[in-house]
Protein backbone atom coordinates (compact mmCIF):
# COMPACT_ATOMS: atom_id res chain seq x y z
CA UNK A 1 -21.24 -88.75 -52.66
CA UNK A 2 -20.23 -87.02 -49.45
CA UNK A 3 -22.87 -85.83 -46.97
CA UNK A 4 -21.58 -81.92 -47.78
CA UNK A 5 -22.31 -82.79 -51.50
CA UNK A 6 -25.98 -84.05 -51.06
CA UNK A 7 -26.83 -81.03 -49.10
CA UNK A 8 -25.61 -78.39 -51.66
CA UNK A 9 -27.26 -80.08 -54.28
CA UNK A 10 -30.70 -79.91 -51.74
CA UNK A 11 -29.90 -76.09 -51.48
CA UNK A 12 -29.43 -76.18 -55.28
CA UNK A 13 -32.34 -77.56 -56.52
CA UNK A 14 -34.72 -75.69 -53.74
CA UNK A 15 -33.50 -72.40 -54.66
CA UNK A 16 -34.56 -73.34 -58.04
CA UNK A 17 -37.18 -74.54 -57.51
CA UNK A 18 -38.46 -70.96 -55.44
CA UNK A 19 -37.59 -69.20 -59.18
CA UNK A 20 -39.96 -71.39 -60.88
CA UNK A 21 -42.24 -70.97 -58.65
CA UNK A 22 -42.22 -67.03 -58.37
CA UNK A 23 -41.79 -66.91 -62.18
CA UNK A 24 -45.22 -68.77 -62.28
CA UNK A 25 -46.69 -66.47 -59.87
CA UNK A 26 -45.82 -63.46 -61.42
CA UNK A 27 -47.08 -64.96 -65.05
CA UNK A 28 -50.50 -65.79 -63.16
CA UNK A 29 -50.89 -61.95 -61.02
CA UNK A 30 -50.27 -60.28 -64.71
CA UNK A 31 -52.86 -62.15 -66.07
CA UNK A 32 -55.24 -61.81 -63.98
CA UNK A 33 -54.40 -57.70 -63.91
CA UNK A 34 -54.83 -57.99 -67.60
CA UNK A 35 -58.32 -59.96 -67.51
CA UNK A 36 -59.42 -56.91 -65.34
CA UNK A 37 -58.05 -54.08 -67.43
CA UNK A 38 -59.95 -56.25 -70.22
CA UNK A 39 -63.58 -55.71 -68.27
CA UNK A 40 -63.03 -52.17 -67.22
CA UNK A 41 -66.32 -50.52 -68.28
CA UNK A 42 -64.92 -47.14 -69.58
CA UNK A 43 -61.50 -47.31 -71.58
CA UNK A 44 -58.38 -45.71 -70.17
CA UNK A 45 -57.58 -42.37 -71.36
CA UNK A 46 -54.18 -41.26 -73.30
CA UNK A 47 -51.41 -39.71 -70.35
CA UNK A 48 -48.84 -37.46 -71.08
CA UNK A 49 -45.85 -38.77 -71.68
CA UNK A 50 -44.73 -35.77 -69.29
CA UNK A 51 -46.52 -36.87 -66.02
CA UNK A 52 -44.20 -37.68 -63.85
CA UNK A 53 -44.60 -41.09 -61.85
CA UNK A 54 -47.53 -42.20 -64.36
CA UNK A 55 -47.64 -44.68 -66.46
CA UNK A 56 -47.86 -44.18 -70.15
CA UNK A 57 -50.63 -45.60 -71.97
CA UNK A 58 -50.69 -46.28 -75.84
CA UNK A 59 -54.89 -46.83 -77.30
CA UNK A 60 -56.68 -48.95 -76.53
CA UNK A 61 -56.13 -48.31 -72.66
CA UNK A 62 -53.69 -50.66 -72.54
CA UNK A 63 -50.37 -49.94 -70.62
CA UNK A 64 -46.97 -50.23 -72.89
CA UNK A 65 -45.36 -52.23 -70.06
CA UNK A 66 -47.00 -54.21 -67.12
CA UNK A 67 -45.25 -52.78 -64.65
CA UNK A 68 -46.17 -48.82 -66.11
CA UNK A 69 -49.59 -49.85 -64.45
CA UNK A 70 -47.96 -49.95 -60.67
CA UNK A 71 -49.41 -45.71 -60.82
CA UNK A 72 -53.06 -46.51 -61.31
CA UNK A 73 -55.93 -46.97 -58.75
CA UNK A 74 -58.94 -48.72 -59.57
CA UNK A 75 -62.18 -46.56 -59.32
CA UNK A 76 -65.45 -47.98 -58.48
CA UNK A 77 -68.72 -45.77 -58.99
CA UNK A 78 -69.45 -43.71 -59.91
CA UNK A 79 -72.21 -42.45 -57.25
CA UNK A 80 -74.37 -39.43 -57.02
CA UNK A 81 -73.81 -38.65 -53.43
CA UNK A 82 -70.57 -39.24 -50.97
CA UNK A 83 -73.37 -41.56 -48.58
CA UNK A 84 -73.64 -44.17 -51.05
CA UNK A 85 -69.92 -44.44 -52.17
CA UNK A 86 -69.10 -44.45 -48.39
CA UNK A 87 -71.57 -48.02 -48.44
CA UNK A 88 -68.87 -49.39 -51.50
CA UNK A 89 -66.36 -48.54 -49.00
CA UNK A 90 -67.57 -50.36 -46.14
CA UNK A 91 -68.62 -53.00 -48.15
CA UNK A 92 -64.76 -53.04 -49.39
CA UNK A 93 -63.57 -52.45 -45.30
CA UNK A 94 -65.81 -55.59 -45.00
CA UNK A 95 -63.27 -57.83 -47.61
CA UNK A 96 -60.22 -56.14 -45.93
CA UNK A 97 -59.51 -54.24 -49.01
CA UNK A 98 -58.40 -50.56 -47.96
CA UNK A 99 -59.87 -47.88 -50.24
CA UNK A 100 -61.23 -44.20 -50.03
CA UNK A 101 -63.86 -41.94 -51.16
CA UNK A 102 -62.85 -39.42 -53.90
CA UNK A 103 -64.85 -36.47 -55.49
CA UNK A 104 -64.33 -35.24 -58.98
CA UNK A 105 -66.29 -31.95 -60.84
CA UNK A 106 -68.47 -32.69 -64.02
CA UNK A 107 -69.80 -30.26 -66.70
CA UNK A 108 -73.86 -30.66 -66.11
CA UNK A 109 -75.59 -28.17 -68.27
CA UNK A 110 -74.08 -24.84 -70.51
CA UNK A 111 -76.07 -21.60 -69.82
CA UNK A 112 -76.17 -18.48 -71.54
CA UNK A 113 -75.82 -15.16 -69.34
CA UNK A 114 -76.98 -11.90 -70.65
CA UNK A 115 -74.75 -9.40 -69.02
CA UNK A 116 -74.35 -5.71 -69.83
CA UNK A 117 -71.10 -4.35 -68.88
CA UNK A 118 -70.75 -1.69 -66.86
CA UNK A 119 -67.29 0.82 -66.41
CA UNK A 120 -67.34 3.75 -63.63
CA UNK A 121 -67.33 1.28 -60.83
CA UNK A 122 -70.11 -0.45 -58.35
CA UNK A 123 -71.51 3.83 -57.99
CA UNK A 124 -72.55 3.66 -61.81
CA UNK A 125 -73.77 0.06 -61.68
CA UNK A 126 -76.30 0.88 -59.17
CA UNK A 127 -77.49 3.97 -60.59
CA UNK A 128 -77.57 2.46 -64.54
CA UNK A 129 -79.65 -0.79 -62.32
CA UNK A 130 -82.48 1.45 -60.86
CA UNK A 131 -82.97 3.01 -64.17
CA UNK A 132 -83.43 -0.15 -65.81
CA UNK A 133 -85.56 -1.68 -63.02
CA UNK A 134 -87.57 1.87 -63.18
CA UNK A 135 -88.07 0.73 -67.16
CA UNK A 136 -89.28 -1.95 -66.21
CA UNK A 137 -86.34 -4.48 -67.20
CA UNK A 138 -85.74 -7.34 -65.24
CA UNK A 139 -81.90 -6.89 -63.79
CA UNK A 140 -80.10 -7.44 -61.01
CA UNK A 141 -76.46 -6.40 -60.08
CA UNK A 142 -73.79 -8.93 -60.36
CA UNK A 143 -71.51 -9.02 -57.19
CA UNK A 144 -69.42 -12.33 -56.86
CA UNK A 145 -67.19 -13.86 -59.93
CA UNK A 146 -65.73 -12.68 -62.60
CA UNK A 147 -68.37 -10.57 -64.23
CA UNK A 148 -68.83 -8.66 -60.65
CA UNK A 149 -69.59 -5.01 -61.00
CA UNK A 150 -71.70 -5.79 -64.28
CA UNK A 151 -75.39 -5.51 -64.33
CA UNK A 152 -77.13 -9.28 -65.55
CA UNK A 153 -80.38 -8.93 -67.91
CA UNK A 154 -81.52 -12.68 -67.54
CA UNK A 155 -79.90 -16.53 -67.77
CA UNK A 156 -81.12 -18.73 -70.67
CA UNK A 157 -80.98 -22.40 -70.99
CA UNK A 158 -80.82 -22.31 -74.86
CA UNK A 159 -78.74 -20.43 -76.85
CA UNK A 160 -81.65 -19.39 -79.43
CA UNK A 161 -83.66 -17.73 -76.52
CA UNK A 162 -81.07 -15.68 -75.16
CA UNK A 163 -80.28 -14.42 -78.58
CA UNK A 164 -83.42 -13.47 -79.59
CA UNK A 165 -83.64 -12.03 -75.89
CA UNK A 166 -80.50 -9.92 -76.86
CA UNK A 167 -81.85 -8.54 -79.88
CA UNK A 168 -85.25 -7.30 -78.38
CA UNK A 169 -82.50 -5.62 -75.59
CA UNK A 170 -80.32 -4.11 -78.17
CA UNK A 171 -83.31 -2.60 -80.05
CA UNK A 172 -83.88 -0.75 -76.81
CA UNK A 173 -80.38 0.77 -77.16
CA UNK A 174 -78.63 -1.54 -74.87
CA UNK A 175 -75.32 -3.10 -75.77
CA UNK A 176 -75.69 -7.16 -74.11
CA UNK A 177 -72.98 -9.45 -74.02
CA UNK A 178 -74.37 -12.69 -74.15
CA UNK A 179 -72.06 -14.81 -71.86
CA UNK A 180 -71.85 -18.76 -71.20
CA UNK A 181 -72.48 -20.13 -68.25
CA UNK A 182 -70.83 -23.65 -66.90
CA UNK A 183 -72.56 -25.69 -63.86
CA UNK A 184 -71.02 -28.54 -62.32
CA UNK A 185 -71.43 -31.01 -59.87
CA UNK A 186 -69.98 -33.24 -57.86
CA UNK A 187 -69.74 -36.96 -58.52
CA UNK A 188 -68.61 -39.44 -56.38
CA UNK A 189 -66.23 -42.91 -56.31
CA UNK A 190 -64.32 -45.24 -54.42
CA UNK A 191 -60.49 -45.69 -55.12
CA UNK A 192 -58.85 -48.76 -54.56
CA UNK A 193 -54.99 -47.83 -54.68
CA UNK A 194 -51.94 -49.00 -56.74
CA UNK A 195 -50.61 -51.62 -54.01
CA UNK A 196 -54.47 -53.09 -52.85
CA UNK A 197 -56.15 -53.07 -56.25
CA UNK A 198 -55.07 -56.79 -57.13
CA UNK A 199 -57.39 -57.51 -54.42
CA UNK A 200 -60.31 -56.19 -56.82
CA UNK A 201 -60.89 -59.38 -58.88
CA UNK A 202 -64.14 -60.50 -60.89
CA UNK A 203 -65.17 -62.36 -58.82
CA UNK A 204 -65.10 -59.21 -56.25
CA UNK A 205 -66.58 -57.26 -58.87
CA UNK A 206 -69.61 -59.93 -58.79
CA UNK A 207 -70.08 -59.74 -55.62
CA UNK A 208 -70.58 -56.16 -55.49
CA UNK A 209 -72.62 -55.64 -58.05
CA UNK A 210 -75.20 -58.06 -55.91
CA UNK A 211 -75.54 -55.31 -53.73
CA UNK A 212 -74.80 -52.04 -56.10
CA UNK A 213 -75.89 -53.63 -59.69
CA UNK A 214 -74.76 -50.08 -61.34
CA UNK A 215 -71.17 -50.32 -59.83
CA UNK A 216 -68.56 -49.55 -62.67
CA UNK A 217 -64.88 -50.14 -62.23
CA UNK A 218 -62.11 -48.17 -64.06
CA UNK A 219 -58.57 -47.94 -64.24
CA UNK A 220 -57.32 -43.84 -63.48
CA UNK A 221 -54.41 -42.29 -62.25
CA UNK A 222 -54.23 -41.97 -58.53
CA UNK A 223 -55.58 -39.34 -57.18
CA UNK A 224 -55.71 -37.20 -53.81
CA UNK A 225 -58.11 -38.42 -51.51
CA UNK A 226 -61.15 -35.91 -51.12
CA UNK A 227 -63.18 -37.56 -48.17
């Protein structure tokens, strides 16, 4: 065999060799995305089929295709305060994995407003407050939200109470809207983005929760960074 010959069969049989070898490493990364989606501690939720750039999920929290999950982050938390997620981070910095601190609102408590409305503008408000407050009533004039202008007879953790606190008001010949009230907080985690979060392995995972033995980790749609 000519020299020419023996070297394009060398070419031949390196280049396939380099497809074996990249088949087996892609076979290997999916896996090991897969053991991971396996230990997430909270299940993925449903997306719309509509979102545009996400990947659709089917139950289970499972994606339909591996390569739909190239639009989630992983989040690690979740923390009470933006101090301690900014330690995760570090901590993360530390293992040259690139991530940020994110914020998201939660539903804490429901409370119930009494509120009696009030038409004629702020003028009316404020004389139909001193009359009450000259009664006796506890009130005070509601200025900010969308209730403003309205006079407020009292908040109530429990529904029961602020009933029975609206029939003892109604009795007295005032009409009380009983109104419910939503507080939130913030909570806090660390996102590890689409193109670093292969870098978040178990044994990662283990090593953080050394350090942070409450740490979660979840699979979510990317987010916008809220430092």
């Amino acid at each position: 065999m000519s020299a020419r010959g023996n070297m394009m069969r060398s070419v031949f049989l390196f280049l396939l060799l380099l497809n074996v070898l990249y088949a087996l490493w892609q076979l290997q990364d999916d896996r090991a995305v897969q053991s991971l989606y396996e230990a997430a501690d909270e299940p993925l939720e449903q997306l719309p089929a509509s979102a545009v750039g996400q990947p659709q999920l089917v139950a289970g929290g499972r994606a339909s295709e591996p390569e739909a999950r190239a639009g989630l982050c992983v989040n690690l938390g979740v923390f009470p305060s933006p101090e301690k997620a900014e330690q995760v981070r570090q901590r993360l910095l530390a293992l040259s994995v690139k991530s940020e601190v994110i914020s998201r609102d939660v539903a804490d408590t429901l409370d119930y407003w009494l509120v009696l409305p009030v038409r004629g503008g702020r003028s009316e408000a404020v004389s139909r407050l001193n009359l009450l407050q000259g009664q006796g009533v506890d009130s005070f004039l509601i200025t900010q939200g969308p209730l403003a202008g309205n006079i407020s007879l009292g908040v109530f953790s429990r529904e029961d109470y602020a009933l029975a606190r609206q029939a003892q008001l109604q009795a007295l010949g005032y009409q009380v809207d009983v109104e419910m009230l939503e507080k939130t907080s913030s909570e806090y985690l660390v996102q590890v983005d689409a193109q670093a979060r292969r870098l978040v392995d178990q044994s990662m995972l283990a090593r953080l929760r050394e350090s942070f033995p409450d740490l979660q980790h979840q699979f979510d749609p990317c987010q916008a960074v809220a430092n």
